[in-house]
N, C-alpha and C. Protein backbone atom coordinates (compact mmCIF):
# COMPACT_ATOMS: atom_id res chain seq x y z
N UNK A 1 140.94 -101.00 31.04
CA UNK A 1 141.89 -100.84 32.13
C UNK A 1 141.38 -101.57 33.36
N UNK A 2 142.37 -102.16 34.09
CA UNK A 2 142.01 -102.84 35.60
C UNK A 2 141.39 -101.63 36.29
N UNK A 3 140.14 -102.47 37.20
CA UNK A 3 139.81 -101.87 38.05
C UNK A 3 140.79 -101.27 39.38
N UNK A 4 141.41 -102.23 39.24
CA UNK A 4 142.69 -102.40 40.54
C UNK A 4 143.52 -101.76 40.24
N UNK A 5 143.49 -100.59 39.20
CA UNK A 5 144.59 -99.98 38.35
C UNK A 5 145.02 -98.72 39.74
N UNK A 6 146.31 -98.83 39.93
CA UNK A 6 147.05 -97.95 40.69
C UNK A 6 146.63 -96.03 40.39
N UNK A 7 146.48 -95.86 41.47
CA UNK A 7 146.32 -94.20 41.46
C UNK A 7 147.73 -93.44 41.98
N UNK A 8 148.04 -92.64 41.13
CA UNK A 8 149.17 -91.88 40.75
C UNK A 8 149.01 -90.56 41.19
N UNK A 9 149.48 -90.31 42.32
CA UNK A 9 149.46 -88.68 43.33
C UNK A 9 150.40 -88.01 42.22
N UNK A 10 150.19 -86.76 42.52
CA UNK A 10 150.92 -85.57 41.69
C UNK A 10 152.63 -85.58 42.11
N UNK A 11 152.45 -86.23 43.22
CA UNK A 11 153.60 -86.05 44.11
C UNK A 11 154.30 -87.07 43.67
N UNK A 12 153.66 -88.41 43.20
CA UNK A 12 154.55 -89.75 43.01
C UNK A 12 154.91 -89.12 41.31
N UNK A 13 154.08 -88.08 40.78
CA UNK A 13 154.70 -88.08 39.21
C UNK A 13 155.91 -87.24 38.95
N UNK A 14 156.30 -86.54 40.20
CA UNK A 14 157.70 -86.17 40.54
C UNK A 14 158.58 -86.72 40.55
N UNK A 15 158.53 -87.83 41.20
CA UNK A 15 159.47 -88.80 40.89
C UNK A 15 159.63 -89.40 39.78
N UNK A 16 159.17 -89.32 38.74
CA UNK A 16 158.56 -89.64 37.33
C UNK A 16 158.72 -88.52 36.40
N UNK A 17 159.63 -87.62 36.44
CA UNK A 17 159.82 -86.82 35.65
C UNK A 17 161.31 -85.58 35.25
N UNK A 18 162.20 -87.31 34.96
CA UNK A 18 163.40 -86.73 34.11
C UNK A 18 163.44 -87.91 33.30
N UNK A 19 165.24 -88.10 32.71
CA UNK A 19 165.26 -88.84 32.05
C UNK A 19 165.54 -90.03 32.49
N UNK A 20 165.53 -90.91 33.64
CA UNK A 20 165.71 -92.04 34.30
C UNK A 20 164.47 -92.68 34.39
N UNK A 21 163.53 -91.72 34.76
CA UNK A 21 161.93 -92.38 34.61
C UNK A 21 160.91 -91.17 34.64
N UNK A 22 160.33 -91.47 33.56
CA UNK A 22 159.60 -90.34 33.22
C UNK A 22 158.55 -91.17 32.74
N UNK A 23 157.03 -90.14 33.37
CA UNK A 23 155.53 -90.24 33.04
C UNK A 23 154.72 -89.57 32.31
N UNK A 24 153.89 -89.69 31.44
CA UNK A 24 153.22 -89.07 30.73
C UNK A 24 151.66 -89.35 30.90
N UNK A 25 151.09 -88.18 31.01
CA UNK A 25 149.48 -88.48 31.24
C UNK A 25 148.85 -88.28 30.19
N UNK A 26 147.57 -89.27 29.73
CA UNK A 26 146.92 -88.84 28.27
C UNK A 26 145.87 -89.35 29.29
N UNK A 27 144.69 -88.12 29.09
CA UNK A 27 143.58 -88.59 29.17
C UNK A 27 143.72 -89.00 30.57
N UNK A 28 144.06 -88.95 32.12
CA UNK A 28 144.32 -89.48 32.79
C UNK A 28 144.43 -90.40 32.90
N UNK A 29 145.67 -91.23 32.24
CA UNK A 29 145.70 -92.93 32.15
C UNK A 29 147.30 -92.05 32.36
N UNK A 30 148.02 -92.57 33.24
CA UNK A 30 149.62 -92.45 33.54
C UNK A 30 150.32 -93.34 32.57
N UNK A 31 150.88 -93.24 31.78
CA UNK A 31 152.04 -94.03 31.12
C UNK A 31 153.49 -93.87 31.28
N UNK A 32 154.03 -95.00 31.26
CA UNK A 32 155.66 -95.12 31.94
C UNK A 32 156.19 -94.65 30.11
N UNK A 33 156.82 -93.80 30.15
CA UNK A 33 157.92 -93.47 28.67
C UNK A 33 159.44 -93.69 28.78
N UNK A 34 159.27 -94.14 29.68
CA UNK A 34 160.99 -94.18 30.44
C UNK A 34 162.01 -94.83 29.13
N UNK A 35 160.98 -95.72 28.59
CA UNK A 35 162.22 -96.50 27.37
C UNK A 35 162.40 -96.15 26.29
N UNK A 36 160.75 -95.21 25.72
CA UNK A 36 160.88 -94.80 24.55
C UNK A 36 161.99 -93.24 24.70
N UNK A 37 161.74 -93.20 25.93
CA UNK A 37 162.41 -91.34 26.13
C UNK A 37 164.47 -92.07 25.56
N UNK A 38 164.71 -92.99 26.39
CA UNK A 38 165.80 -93.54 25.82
C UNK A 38 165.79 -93.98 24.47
N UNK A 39 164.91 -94.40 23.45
CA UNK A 39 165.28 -94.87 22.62
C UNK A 39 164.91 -93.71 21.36
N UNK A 40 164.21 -92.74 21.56
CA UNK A 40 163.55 -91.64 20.56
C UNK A 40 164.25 -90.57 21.43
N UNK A 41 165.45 -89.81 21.00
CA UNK A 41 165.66 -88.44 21.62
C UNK A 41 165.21 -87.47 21.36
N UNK A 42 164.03 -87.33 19.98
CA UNK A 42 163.85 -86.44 20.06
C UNK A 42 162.20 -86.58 20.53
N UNK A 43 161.70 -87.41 21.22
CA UNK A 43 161.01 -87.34 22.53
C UNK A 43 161.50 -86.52 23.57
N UNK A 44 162.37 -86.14 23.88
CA UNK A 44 162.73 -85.46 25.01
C UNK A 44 161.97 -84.01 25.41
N UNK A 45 162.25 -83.40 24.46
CA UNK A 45 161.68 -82.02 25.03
C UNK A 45 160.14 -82.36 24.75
N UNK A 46 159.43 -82.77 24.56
CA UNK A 46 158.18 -82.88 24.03
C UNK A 46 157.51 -83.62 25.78
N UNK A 47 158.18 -84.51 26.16
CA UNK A 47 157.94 -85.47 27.48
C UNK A 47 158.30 -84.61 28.36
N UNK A 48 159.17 -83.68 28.51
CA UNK A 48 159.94 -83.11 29.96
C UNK A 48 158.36 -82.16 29.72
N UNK A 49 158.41 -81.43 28.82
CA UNK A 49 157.53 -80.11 29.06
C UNK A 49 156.14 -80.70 29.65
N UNK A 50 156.16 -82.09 29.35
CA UNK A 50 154.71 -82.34 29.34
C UNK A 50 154.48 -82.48 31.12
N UNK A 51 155.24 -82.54 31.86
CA UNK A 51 155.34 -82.84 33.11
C UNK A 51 154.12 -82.18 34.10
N UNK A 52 153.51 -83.43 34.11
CA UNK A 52 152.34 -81.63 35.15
C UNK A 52 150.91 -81.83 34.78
N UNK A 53 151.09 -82.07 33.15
CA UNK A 53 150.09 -81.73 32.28
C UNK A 53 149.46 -82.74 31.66
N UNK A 54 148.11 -82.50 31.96
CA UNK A 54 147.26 -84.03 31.33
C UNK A 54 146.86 -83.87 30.02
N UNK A 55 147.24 -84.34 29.05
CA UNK A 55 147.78 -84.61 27.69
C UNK A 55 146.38 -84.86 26.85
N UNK A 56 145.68 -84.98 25.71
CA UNK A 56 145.01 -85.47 25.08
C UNK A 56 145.21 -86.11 24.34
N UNK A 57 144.38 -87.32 23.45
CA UNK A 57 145.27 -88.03 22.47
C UNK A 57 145.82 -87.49 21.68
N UNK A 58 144.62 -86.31 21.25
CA UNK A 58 144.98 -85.97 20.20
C UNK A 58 146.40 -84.57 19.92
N UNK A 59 146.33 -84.29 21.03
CA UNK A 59 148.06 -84.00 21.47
C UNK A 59 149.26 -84.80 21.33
N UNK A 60 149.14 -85.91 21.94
CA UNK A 60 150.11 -86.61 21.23
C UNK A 60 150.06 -86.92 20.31
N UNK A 61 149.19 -87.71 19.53
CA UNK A 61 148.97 -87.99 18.33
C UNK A 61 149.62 -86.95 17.42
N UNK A 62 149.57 -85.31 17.58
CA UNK A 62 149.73 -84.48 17.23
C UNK A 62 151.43 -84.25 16.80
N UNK A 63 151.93 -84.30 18.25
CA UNK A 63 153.20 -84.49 18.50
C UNK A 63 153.83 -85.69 17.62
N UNK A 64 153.78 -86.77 17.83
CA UNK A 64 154.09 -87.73 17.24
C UNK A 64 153.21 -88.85 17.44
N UNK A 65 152.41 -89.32 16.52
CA UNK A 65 151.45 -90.73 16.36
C UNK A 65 151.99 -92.35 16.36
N UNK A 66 153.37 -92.17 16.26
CA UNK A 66 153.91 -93.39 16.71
C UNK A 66 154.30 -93.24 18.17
N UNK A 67 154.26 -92.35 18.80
CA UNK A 67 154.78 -92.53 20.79
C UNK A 67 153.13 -92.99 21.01
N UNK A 68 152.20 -92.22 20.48
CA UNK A 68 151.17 -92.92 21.50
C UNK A 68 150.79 -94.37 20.80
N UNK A 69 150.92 -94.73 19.68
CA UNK A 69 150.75 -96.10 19.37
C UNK A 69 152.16 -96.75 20.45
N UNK A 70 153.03 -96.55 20.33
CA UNK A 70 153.74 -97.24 21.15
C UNK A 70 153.79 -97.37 22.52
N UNK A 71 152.64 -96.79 22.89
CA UNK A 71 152.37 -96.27 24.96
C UNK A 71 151.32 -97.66 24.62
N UNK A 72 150.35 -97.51 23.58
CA UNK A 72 149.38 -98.64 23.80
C UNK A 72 149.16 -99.86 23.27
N UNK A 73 150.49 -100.11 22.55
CA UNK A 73 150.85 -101.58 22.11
C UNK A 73 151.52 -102.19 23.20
N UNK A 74 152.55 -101.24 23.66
CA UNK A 74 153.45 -101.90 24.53
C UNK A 74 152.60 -102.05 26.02
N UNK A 75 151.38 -101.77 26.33
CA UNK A 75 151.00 -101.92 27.57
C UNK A 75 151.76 -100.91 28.71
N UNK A 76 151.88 -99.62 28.84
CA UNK A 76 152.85 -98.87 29.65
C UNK A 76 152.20 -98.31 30.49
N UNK A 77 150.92 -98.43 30.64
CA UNK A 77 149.96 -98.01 31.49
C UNK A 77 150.65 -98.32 33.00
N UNK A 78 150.39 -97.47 33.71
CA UNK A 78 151.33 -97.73 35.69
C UNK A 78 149.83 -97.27 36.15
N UNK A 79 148.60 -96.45 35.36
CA UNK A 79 147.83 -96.24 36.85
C UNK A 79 147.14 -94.99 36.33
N UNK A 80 146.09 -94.17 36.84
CA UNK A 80 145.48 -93.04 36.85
C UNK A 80 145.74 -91.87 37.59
N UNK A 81 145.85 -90.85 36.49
CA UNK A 81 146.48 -89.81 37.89
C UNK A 81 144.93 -89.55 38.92
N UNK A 82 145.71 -89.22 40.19
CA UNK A 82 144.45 -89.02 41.19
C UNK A 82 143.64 -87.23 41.00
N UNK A 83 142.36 -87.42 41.09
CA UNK A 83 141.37 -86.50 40.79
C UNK A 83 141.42 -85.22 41.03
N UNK A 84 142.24 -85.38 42.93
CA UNK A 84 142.54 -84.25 43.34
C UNK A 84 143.32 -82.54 42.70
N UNK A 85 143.13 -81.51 42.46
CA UNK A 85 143.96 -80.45 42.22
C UNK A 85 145.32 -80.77 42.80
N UNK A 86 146.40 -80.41 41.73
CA UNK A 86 147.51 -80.44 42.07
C UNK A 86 148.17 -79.23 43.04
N UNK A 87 148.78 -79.76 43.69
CA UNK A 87 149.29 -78.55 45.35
C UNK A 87 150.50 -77.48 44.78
N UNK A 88 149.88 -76.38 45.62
CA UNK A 88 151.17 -75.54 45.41
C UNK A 88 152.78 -76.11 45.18
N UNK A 89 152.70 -76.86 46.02
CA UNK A 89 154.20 -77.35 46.22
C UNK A 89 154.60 -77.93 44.66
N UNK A 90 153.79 -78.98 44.49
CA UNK A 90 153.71 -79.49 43.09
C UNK A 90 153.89 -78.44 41.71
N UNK A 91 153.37 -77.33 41.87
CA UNK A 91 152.94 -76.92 40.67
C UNK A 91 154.72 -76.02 40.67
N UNK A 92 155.20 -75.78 41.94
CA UNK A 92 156.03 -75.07 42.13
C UNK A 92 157.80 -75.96 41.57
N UNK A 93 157.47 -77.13 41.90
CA UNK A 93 158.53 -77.94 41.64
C UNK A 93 158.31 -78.25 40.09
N UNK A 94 157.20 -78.73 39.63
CA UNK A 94 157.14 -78.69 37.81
C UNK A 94 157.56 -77.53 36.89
N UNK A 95 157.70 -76.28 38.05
CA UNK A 95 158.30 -74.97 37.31
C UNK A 95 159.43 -75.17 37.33
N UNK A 96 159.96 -75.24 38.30
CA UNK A 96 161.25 -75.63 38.25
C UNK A 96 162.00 -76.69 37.73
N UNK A 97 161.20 -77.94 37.47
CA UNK A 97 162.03 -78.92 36.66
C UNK A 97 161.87 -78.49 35.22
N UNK A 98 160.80 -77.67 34.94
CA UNK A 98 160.48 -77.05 33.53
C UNK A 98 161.63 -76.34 33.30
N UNK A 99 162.12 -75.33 34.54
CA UNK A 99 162.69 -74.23 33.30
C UNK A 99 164.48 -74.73 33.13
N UNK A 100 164.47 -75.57 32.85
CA UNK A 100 166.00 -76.25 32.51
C UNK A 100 165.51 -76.64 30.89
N UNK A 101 164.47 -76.68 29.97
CA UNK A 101 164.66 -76.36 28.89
C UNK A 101 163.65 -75.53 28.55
N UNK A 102 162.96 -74.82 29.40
CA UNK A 102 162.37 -73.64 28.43
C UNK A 102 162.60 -72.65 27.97
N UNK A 103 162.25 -72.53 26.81
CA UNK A 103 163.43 -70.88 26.37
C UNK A 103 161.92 -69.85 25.80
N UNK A 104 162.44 -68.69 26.15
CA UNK A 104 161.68 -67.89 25.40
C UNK A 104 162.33 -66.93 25.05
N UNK A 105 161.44 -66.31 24.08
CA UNK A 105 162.14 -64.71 23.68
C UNK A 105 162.30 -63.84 24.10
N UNK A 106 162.44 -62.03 23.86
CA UNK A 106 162.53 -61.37 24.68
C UNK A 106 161.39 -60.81 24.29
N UNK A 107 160.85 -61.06 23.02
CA UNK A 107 159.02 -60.55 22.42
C UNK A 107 158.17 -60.98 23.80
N UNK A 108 158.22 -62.18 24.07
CA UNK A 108 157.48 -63.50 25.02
C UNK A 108 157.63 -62.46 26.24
N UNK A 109 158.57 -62.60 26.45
CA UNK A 109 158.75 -61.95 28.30
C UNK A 109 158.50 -60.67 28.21
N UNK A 110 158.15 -59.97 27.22
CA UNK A 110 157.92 -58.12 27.12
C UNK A 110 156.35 -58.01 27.25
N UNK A 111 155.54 -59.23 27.00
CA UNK A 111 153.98 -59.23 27.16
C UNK A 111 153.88 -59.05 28.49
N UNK A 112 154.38 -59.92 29.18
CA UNK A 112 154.63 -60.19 30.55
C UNK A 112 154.77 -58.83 31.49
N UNK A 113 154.12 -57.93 31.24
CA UNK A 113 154.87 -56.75 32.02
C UNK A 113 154.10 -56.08 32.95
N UNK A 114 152.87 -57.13 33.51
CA UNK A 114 151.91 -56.28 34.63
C UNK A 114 152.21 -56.50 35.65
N UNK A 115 151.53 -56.12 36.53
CA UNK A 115 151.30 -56.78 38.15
C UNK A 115 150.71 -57.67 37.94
N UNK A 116 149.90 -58.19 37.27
CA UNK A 116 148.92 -59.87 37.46
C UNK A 116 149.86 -60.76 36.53
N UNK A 117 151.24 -60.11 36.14
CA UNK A 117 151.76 -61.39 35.25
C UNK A 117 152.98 -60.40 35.10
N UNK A 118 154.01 -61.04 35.63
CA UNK A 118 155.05 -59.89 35.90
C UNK A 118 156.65 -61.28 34.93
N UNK A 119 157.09 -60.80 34.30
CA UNK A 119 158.04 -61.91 34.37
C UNK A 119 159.09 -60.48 34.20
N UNK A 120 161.05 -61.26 34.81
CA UNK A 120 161.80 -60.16 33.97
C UNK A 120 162.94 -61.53 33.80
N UNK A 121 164.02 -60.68 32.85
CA UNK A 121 165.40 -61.74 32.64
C UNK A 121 166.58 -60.87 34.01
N UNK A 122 167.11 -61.83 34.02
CA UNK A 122 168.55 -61.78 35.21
C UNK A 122 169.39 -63.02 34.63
N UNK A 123 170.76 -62.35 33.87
CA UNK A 123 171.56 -63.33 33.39
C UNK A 123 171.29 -64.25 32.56
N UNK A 124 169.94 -64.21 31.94
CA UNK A 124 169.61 -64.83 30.58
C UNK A 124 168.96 -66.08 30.72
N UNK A 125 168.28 -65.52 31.72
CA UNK A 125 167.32 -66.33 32.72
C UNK A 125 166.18 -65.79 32.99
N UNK A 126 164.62 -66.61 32.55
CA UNK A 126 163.72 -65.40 32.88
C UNK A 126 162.64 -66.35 34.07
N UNK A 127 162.59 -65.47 34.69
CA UNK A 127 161.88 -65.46 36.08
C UNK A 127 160.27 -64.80 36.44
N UNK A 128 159.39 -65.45 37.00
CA UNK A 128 158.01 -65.18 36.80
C UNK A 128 157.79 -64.67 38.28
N UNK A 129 157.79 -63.26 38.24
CA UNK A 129 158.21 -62.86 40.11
C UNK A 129 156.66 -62.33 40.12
N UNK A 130 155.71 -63.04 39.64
CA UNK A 130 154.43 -62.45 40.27
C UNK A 130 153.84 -62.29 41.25
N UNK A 131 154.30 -63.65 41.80
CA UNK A 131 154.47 -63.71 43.42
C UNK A 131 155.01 -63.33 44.05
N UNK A 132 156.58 -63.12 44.02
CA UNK A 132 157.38 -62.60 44.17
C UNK A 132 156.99 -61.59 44.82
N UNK A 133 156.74 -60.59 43.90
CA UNK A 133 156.59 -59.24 44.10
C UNK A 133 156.20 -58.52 45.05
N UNK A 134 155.25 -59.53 45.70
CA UNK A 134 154.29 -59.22 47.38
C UNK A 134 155.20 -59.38 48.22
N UNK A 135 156.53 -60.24 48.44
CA UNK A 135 157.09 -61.20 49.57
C UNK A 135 158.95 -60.04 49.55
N UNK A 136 158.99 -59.49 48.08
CA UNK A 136 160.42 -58.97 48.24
C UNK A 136 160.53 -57.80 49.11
N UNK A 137 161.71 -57.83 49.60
CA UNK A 137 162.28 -56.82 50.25
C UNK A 137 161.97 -55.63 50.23
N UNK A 138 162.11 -55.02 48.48
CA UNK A 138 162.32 -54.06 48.20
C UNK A 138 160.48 -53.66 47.92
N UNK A 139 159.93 -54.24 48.30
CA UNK A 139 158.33 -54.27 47.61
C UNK A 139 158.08 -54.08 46.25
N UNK A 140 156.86 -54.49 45.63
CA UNK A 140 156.65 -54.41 44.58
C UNK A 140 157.41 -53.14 43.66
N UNK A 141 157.01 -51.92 44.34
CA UNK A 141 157.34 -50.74 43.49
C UNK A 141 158.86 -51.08 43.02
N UNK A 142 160.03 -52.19 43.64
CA UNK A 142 160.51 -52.02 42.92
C UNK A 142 161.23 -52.77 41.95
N UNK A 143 160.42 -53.34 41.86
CA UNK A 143 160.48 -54.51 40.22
C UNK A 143 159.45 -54.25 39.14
N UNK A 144 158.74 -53.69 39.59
CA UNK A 144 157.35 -53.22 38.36
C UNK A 144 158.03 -52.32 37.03
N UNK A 145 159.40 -51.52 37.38
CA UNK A 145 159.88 -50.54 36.42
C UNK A 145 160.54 -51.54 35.54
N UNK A 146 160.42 -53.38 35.89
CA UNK A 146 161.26 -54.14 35.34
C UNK A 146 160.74 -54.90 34.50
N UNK A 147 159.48 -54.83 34.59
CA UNK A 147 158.34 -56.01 34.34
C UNK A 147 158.59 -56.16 32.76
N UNK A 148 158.58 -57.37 32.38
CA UNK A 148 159.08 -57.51 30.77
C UNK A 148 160.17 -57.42 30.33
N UNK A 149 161.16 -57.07 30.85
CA UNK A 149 162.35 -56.51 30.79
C UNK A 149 163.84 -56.95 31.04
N UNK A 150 164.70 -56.74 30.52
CA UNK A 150 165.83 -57.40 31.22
C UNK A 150 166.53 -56.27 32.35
N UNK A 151 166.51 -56.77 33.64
CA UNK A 151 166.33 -56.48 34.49
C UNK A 151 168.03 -56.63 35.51
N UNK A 152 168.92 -57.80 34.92
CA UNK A 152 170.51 -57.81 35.20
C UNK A 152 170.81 -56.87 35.43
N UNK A 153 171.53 -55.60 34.63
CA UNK A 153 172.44 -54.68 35.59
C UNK A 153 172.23 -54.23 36.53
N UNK A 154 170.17 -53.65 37.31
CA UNK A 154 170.07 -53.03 38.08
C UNK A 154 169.92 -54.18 39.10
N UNK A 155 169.78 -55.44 39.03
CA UNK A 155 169.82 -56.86 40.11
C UNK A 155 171.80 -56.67 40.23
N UNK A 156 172.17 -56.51 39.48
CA UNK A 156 173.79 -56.80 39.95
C UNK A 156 174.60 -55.51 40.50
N UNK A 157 173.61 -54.46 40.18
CA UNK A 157 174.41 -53.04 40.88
C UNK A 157 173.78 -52.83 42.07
N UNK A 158 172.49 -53.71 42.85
CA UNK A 158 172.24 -53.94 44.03
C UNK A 158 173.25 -54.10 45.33
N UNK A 159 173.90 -53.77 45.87
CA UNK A 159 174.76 -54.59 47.16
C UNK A 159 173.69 -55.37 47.83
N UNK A 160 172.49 -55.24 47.94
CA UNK A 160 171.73 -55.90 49.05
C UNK A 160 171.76 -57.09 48.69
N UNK A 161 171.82 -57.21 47.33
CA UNK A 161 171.58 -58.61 46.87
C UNK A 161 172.97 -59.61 46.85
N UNK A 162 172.88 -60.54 48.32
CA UNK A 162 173.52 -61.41 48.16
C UNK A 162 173.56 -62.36 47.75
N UNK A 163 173.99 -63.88 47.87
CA UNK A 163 174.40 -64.98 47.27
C UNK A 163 173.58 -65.75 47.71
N UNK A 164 172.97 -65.38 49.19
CA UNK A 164 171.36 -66.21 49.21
C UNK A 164 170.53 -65.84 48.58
N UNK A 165 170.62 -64.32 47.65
CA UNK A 165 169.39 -63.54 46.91
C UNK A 165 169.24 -64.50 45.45
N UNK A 166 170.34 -64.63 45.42
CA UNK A 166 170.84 -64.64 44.16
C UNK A 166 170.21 -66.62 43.32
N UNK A 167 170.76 -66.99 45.05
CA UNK A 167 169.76 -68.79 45.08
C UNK A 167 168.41 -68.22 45.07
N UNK A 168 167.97 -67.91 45.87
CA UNK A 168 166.62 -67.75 46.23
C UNK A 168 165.81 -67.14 44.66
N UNK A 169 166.28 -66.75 43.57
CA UNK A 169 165.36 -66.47 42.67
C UNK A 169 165.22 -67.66 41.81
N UNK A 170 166.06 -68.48 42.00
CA UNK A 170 166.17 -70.00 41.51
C UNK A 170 164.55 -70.49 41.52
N UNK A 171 164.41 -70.39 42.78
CA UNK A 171 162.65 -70.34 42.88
C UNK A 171 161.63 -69.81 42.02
N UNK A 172 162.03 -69.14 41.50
CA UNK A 172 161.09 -68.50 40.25
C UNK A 172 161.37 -68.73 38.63
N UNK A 173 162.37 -69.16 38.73
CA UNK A 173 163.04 -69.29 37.57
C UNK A 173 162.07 -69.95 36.40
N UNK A 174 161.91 -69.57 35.38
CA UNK A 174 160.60 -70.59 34.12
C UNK A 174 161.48 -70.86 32.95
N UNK A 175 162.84 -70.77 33.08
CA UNK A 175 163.01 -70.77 31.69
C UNK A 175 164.68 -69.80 31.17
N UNK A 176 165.34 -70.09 30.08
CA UNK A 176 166.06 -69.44 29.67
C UNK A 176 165.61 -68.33 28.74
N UNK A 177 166.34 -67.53 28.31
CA UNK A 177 166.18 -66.20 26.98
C UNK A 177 166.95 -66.83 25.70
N UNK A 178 166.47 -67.04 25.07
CA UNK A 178 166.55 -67.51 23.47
C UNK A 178 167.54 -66.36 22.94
N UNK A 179 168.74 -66.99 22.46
CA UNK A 179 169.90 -66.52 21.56
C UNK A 179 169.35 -66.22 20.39
């Protein structure tokens, strides 16, 4: 690799992560997938999830052994991601571009049921309010009876909860509940 090889902020791989142009990190070497993501669809969920996450070969390889032969025939290298820890802000926006295909079960989200790892469903939508939990209104005590749980009727028989409440958990959101 060039010495002169471009360094890739966490922040520029945001911009780098749908289907118009999308990045993949192996090994911290950034690779552009933007063409194979168009030309292999079922690259897709395999590349979106990967968003965030510094990859090993043998992960991809794993995944599929012709995408990473094709990252390093074709030369797709853009640069190294930079060294630094990735920022709240960052880690917060990769959740959120994540949970537009993550699905889990309701087994998955029922582990989930402490205070150090709190997730619940609302509308078939599951939400990781661990944080949450310190900052809401209602204080912790009262989402903990929810933890793991599907948690909709008593979020919709709320009045308090308005239509900014209702955006505002958008923020937490990780994912759909598996049919």
């Amino acid at each position: 690799m060039n010495q002169n090889q471009n360094t890739i902020t966490w922040e520029d791989l945001l911009d780098h992560s749908d289907e118009k142009s999308c990045y993949l990190i192996i090994n911290d070497i950034v690779y552009d997938t933007t063409e194979l993501l168009a030309l292999q669809s079922n690259y897709r969920e395999f590349l979106l999830k990967s968003i965030g996450l510094i990859n090993t070969e043998e992960q991809v390889k794993q995944f599929d052994e012709n995408l990473f032969l094709s990252l390093k025939q074709q030369n797709k290298i853009v640069g190294k991601i930079e060294k630094k820890p990735q920022s709240e802000y960052f880690k917060s926006k990769v959740r959120f571009l994540k949970a537009e295909f993550q699905e889990f079960s309701l087994e998955e989200v029922q582990k989930h049921n402490k205070m150090q790892d709190l997730w619940v469903v609302l509308d078939s939508n599951v939400y990781d309010l661990t944080e949450y939990q310190f900052i809401h209104p209602g204080r912790p005590d009262s989402i903990h009876p929810y933890a793991g749980k599907d948690a909709t009727e008593k979020f919709n028989s709320i009045n308090k909860h308005t239509e900014g409440a209702r955006k505002f958990r958008e923020n937490y959101k990780i994912g759909t509940l598996k049919r």
